[in-house]
C-alpha atoms as a PDB file:
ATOM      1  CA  UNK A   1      14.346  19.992  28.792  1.00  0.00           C
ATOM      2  CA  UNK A   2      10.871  20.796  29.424  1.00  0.00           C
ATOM      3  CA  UNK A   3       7.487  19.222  27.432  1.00  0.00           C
ATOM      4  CA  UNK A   4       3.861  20.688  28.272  1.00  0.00           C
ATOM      5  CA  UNK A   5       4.973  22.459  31.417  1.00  0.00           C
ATOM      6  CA  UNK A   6       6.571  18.590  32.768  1.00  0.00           C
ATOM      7  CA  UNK A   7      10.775  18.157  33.213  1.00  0.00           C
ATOM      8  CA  UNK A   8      12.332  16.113  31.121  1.00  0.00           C
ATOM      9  CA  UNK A   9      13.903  12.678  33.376  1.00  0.00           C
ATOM     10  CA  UNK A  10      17.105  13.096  32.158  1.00  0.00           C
ATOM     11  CA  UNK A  11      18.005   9.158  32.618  1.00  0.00           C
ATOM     12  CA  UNK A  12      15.149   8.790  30.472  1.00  0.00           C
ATOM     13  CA  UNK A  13      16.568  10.796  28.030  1.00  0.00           C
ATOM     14  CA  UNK A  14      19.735   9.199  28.218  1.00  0.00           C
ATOM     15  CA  UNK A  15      18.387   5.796  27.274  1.00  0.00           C
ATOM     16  CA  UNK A  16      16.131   7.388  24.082  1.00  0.00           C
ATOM     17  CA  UNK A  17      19.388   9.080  22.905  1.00  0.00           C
ATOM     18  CA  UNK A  18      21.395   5.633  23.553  1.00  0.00           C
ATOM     19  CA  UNK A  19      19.192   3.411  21.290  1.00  0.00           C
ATOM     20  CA  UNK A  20      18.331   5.856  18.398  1.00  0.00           C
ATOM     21  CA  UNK A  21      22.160   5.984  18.266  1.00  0.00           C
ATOM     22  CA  UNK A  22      22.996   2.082  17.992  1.00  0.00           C
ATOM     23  CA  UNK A  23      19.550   1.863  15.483  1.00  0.00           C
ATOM     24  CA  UNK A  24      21.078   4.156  13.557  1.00  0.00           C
ATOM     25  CA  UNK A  25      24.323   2.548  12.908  1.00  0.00           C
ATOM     26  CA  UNK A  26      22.427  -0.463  11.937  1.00  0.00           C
ATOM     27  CA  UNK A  27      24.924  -3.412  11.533  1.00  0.00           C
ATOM     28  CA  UNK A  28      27.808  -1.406  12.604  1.00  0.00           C
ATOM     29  CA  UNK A  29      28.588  -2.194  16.041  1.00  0.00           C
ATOM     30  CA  UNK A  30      29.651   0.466  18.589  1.00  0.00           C
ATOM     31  CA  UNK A  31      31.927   0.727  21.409  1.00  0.00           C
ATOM     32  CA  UNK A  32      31.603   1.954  25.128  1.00  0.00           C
ATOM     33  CA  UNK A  33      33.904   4.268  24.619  1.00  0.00           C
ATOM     34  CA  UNK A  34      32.674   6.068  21.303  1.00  0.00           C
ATOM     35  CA  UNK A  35      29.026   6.018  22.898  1.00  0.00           C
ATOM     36  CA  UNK A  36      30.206   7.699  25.904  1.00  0.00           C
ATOM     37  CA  UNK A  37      31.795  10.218  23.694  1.00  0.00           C
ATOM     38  CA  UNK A  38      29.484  10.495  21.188  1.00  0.00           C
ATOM     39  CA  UNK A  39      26.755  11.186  23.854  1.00  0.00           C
ATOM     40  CA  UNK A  40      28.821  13.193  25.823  1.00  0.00           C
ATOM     41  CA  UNK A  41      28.097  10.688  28.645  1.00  0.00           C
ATOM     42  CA  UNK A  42      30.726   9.245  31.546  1.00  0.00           C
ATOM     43  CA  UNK A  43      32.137   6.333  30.637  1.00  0.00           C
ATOM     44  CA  UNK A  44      30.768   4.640  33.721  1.00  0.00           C
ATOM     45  CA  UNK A  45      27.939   5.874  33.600  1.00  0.00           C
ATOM     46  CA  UNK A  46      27.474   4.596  29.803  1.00  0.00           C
ATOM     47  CA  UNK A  47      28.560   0.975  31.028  1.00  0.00           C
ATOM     48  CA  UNK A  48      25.906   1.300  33.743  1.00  0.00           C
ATOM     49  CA  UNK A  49      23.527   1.932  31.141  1.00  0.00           C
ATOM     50  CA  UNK A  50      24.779  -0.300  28.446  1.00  0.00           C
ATOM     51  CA  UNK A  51      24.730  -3.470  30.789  1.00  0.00           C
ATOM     52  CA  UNK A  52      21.197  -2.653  32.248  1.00  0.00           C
ATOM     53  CA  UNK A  53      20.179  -2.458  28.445  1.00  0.00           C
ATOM     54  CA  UNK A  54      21.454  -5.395  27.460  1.00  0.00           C
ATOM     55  CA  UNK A  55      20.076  -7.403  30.864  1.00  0.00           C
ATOM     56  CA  UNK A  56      16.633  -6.395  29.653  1.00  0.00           C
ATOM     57  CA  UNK A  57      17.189  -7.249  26.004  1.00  0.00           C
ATOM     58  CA  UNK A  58      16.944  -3.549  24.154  1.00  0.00           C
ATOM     59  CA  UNK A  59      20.518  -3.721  23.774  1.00  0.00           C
ATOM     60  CA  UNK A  60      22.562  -6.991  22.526  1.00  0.00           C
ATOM     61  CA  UNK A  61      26.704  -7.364  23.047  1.00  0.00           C
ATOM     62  CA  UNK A  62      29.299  -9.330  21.353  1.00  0.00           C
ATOM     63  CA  UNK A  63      30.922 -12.573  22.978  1.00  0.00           C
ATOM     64  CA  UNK A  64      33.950 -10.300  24.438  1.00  0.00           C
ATOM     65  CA  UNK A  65      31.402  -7.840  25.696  1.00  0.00           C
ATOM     66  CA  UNK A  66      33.642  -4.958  23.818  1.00  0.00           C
ATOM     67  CA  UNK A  67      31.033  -4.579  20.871  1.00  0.00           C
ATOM     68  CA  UNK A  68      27.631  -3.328  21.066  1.00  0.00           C
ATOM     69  CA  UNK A  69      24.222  -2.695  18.998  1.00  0.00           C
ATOM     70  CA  UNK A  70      20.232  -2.672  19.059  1.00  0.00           C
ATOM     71  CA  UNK A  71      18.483  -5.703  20.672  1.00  0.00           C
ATOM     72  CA  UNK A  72      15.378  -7.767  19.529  1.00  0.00           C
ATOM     73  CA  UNK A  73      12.991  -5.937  22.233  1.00  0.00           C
ATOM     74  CA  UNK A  74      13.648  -3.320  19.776  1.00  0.00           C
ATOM     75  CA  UNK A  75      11.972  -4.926  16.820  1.00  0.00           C
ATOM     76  CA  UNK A  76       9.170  -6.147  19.384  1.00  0.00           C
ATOM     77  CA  UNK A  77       8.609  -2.746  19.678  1.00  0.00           C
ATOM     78  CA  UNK A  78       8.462  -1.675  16.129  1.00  0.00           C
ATOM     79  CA  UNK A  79       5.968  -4.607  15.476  1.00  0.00           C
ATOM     80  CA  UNK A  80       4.077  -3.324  18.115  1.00  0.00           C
ATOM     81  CA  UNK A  81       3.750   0.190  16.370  1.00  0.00           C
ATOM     82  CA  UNK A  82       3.034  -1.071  12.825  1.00  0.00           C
ATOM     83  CA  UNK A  83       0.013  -3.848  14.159  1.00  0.00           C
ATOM     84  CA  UNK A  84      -1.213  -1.113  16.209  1.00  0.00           C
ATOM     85  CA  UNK A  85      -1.907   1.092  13.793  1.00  0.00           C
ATOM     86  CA  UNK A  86      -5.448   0.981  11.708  1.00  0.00           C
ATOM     87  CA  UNK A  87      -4.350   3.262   9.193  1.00  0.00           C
ATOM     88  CA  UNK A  88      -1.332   0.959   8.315  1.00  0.00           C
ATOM     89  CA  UNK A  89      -3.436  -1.818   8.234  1.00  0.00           C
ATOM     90  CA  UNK A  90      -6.244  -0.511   6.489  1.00  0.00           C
ATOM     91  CA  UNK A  91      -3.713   0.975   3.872  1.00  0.00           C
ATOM     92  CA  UNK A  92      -1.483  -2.292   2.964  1.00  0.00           C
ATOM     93  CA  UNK A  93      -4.471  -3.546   0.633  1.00  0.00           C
ATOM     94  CA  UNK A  94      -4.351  -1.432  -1.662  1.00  0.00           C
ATOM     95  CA  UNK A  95      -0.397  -0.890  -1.803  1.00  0.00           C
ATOM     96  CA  UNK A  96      -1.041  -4.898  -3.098  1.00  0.00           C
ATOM     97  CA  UNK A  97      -3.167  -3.010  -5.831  1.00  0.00           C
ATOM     98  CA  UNK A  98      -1.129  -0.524  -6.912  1.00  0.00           C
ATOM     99  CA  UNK A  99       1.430  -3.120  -7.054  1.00  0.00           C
ATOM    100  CA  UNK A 100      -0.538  -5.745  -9.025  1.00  0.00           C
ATOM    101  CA  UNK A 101      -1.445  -3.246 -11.816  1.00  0.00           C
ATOM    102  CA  UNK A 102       1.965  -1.437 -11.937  1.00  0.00           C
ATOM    103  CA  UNK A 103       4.460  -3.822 -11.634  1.00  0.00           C
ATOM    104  CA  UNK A 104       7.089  -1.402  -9.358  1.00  0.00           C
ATOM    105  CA  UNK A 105       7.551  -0.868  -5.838  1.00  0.00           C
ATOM    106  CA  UNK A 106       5.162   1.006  -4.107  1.00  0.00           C
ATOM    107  CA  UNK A 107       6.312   2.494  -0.623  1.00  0.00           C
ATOM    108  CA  UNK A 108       3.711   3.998   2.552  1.00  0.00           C
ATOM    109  CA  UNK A 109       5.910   6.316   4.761  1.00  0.00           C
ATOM    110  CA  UNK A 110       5.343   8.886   7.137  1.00  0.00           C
ATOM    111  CA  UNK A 111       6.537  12.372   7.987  1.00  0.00           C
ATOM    112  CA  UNK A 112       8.644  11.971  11.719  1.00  0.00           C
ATOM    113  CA  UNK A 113      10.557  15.824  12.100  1.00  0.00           C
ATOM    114  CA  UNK A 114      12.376  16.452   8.903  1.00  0.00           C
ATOM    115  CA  UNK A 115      12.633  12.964   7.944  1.00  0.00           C
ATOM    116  CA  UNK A 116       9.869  10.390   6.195  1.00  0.00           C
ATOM    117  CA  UNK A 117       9.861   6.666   7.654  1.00  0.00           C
ATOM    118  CA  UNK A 118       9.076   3.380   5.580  1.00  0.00           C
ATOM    119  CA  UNK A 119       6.141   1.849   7.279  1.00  0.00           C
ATOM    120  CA  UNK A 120       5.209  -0.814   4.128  1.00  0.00           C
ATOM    121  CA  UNK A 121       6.563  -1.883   0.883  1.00  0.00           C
ATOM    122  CA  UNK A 122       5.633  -3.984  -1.850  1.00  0.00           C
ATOM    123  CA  UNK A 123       8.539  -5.290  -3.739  1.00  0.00           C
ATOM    124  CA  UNK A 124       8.539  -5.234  -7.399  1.00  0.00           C
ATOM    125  CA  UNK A 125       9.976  -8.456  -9.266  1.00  0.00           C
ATOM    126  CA  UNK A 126      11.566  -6.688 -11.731  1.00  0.00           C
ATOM    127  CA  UNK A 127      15.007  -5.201 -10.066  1.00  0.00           C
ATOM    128  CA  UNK A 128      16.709  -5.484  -6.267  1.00  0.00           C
ATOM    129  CA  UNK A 129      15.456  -3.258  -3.016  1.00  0.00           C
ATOM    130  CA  UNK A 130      17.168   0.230  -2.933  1.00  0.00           C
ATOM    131  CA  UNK A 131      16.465   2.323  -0.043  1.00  0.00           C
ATOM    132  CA  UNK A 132      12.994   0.117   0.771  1.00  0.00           C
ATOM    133  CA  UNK A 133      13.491  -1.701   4.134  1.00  0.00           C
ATOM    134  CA  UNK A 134      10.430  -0.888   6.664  1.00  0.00           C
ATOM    135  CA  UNK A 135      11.493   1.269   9.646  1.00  0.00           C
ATOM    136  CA  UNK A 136      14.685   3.254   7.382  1.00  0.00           C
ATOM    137  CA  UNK A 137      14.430   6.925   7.649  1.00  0.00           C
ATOM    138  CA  UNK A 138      15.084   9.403   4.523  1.00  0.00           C
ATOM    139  CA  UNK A 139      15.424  13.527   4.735  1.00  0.00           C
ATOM    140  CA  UNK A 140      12.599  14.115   3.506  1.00  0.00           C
ATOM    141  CA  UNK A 141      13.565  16.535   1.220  1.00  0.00           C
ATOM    142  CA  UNK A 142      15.540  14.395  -0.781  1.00  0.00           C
ATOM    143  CA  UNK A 143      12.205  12.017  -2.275  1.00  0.00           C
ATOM    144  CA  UNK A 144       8.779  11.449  -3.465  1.00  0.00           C
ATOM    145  CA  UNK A 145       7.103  10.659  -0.041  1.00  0.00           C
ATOM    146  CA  UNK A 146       8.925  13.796   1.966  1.00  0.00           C
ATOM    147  CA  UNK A 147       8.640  16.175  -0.825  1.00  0.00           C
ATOM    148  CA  UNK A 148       4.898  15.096  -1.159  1.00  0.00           C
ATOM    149  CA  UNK A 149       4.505  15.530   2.689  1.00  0.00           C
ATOM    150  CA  UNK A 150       6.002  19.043   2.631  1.00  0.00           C
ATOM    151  CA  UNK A 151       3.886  20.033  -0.075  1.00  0.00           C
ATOM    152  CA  UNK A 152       0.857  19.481   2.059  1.00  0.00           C
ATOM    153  CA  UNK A 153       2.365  22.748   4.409  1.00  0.00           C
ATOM    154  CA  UNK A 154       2.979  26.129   4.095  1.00  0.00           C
ATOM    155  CA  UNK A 155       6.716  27.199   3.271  1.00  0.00           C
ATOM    156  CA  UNK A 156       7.251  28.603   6.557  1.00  0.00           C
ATOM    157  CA  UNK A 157       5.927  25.369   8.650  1.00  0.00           C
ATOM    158  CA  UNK A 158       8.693  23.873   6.903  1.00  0.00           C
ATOM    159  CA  UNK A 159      10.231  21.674   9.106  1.00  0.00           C
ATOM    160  CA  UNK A 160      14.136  22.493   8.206  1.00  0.00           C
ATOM    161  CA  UNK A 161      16.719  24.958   9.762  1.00  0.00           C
ATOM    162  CA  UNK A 162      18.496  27.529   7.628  1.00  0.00           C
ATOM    163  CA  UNK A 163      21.516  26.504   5.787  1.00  0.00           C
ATOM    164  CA  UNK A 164      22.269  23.644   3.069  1.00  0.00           C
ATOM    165  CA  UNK A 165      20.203  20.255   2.957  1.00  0.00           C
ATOM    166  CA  UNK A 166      22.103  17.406   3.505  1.00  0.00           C
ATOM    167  CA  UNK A 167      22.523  15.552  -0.604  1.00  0.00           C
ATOM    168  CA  UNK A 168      21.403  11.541  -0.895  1.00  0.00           C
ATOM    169  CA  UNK A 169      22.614  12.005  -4.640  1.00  0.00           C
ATOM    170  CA  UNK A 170      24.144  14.939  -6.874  1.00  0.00           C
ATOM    171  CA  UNK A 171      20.570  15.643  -7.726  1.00  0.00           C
ATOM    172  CA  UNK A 172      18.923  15.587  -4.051  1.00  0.00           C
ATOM    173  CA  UNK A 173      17.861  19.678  -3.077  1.00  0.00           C
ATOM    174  CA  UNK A 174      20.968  21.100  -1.029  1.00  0.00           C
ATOM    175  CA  UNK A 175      19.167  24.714  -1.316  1.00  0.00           C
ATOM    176  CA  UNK A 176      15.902  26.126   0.516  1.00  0.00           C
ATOM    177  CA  UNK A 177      15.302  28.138  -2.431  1.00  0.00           C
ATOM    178  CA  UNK A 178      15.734  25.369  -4.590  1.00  0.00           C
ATOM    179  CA  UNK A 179      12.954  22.830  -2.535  1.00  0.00           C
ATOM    180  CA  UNK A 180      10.318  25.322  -2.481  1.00  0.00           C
ATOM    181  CA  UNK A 181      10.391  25.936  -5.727  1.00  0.00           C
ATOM    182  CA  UNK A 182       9.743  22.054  -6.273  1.00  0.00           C
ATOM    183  CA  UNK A 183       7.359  21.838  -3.620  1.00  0.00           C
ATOM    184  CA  UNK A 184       5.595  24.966  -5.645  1.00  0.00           C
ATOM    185  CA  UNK A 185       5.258  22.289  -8.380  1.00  0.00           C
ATOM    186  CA  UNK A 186       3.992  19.455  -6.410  1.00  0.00           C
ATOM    187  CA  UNK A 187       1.235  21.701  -5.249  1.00  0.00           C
ATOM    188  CA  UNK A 188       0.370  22.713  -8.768  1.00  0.00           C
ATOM    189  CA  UNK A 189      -0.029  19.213 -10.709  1.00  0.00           C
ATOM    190  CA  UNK A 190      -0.812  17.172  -7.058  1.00  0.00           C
ATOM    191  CA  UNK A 191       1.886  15.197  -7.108  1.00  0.00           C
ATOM    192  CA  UNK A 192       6.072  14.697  -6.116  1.00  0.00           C
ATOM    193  CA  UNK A 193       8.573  13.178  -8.842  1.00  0.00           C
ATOM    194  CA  UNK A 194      11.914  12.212  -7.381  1.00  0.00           C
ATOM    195  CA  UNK A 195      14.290  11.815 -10.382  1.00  0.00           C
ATOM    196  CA  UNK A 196      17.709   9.948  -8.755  1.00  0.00           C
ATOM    197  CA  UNK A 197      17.037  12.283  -5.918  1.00  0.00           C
ATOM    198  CA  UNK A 198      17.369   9.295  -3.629  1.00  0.00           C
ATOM    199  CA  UNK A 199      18.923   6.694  -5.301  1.00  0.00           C
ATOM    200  CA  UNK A 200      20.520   6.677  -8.374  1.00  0.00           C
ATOM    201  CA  UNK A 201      18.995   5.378 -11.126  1.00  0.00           C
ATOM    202  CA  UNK A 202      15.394   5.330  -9.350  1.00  0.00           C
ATOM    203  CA  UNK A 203      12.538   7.436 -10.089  1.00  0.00           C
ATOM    204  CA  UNK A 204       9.761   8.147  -7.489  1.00  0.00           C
ATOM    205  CA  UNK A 205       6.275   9.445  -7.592  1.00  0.00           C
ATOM    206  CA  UNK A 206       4.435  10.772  -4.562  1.00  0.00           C
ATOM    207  CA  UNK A 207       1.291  11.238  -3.313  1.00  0.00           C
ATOM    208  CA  UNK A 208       0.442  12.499   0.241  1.00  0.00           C
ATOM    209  CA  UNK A 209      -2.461  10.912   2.006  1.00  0.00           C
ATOM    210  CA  UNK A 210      -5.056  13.616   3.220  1.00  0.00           C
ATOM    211  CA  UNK A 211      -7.001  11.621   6.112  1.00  0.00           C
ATOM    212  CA  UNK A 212      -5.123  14.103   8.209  1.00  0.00           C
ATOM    213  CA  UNK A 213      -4.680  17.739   8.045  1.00  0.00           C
ATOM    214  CA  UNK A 214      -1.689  18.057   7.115  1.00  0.00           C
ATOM    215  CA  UNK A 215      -1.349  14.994   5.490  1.00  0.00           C
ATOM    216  CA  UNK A 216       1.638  12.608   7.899  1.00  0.00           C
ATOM    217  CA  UNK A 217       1.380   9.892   5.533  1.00  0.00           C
ATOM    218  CA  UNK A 218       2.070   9.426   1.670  1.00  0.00           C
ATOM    219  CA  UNK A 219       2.583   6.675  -1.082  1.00  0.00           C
ATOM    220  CA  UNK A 220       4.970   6.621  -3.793  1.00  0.00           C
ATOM    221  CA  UNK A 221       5.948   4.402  -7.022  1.00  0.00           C
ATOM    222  CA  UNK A 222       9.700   3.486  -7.610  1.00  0.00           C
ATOM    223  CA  UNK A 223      10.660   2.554 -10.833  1.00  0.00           C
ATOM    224  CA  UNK A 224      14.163   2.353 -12.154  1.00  0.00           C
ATOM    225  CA  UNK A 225      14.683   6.002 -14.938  1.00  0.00           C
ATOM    226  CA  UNK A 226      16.549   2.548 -17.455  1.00  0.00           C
ATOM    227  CA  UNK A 227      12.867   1.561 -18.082  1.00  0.00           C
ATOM    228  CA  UNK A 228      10.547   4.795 -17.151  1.00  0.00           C
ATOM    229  CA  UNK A 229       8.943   5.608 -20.243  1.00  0.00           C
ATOM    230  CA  UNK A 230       7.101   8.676 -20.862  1.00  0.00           C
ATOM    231  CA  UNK A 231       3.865   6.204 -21.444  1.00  0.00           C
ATOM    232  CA  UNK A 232       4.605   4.370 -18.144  1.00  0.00           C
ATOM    233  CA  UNK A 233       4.862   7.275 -16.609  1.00  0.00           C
ATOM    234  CA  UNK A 234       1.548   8.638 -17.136  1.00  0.00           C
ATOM    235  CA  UNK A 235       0.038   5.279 -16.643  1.00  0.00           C
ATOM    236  CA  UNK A 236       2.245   5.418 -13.117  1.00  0.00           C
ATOM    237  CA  UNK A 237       0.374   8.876 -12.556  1.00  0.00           C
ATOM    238  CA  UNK A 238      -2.965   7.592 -13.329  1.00  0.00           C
ATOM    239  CA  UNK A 239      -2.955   4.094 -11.212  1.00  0.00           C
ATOM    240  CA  UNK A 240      -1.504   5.815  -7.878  1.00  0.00           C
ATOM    241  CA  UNK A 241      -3.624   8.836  -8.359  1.00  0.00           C
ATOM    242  CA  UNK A 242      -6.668   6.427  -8.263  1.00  0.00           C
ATOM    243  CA  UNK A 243      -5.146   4.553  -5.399  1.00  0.00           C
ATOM    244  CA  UNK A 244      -4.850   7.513  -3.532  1.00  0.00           C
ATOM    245  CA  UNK A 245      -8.510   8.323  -4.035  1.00  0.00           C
ATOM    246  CA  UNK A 246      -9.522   4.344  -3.186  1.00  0.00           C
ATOM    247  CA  UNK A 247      -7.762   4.986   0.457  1.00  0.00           C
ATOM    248  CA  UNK A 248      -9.237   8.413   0.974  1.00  0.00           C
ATOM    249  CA  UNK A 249     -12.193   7.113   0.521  1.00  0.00           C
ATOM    250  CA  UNK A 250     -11.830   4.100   2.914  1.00  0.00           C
ATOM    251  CA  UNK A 251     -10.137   6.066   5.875  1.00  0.00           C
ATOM    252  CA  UNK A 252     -11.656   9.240   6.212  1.00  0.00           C
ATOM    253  CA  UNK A 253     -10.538  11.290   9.372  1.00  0.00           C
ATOM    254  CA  UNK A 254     -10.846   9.505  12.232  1.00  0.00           C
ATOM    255  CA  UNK A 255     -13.238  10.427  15.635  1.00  0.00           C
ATOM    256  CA  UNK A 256     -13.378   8.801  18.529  1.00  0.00           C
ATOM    257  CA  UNK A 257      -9.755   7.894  18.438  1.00  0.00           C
ATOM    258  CA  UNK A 258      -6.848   8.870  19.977  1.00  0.00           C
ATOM    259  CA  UNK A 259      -5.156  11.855  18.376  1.00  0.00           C
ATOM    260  CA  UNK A 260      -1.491  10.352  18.542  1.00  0.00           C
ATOM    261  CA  UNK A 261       1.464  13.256  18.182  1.00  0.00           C
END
């Protein structure tokens, strides 16, 4: 495991792997055991780790000490990221706009690998959260905000293996041939549509930020397909399109800061 020339520290490594795993399972707890196995790590070794995580916070245990899953530090962290960031900041304005004159739930998300991850929402009124919660990860082939992303590159700086796409929905992409083709559209009218692609029953519309070449960022409307109207619709089209110009306009790309990767 090698990055820029450097060795990976394979303890290091270790812990990464350990607490994307127990993130992942979110409020399902995990046991030494399956860790050890499902990291293909010692079982002492695992403990080792487990306790020293949990000492330090990043990891929390059960009263029996049998049961374990991600610690606060964790969400420290995450804070951390989204204050830090000016773009984030500078963005969540305007995702109050879009909201105000819409009525639905506007997302901001960015492009991490082959997935998109919710960085802001603004919750519409009118029906319950779906698939909104700040920090969740999506395939990004499977919605608005990834599809829009992917748009933004060529077809062969796709970033997906060969082989079927893992389905959200019976109408999320499961072919290559079948996303490009999309992705051909999005490029043509400017936009991503997301038709129960995600979640059933929800519609998205996407629209990749370009303050960055390619674009890493995007917003989308959600709006349940019971009440999407061909009218609302447009007018969906029109408000986030506008939006989208509104934030261009405000964050154009920045010098003089750090180039994160």
């Amino acid at each position: 495991m090698e990055s820029r020339g450097v060795r990976g520290v394979k303890s290091a490594a270790r812990t990464v792997a350990l607490l994307e795993l127990l993130a992942a399972r979110g409020e399902q707890p995990s046991r030494l055991d399956e860790l050890a196995e499902d990291l293909d790590v010692p079982r002492s070794s695992m403990y080792q780790l487990l306790q020293t995580l949990v000492d330090c916070g990043w990891v929390r245990s059960d009263a029996t000490g049998s049961l374990y899953g991600i610690g606060i530090r964790a969400l420290l962290t995450g804070t951390s990221y989204l204050d830090g960031d000016r773009r984030i900041r500078a963005v969540r304005p305007y995702l109050d706009e879009a909201s105000d004159a819409l009525g639905e739930t506007i997302h901001l998300a960015r492009l991490d690998g082959c997935d998109v991850v919710y960085l802001a929402t603004r919750e519409s009124h009118e029906y319950l959260r779906t698939i909104s919660r700040v920090g969740r990860r999506v395939p990004a082939h499977a919605g608005a905000l990834g599809k829009a992303l992917l748009a933004e590159r060529s077809d062969d700086e796709l970033p997906f293996p060969n082989g079927p796409l893992t389905p959200l929905t019976e109408n999320t992409h499961t072919s290559r041939a079948a996303l490009l083709a999309d992705l051909a559209k999005v490029r043509e009218r400017g936009y991503s549509i997301d038709r129960e692609e995600t979640v059933p029953g929800i519609a998205g519309f996407g629209f990749a930020l370009r303050y960055d070449a390619p674009a890493t960022d995007a917003i989308s409307c959600s709006v349940p397909v019971a009440r999407l109207t061909q009218a609302h619709e447009v007018r969906i089209v029109a408000v986030m399109r506008d939006v989208r110009a509104e934030i261009e306009s405000d964050l154009p790309p920045v010098t003089g800061a750090p180039d994160w990767r």
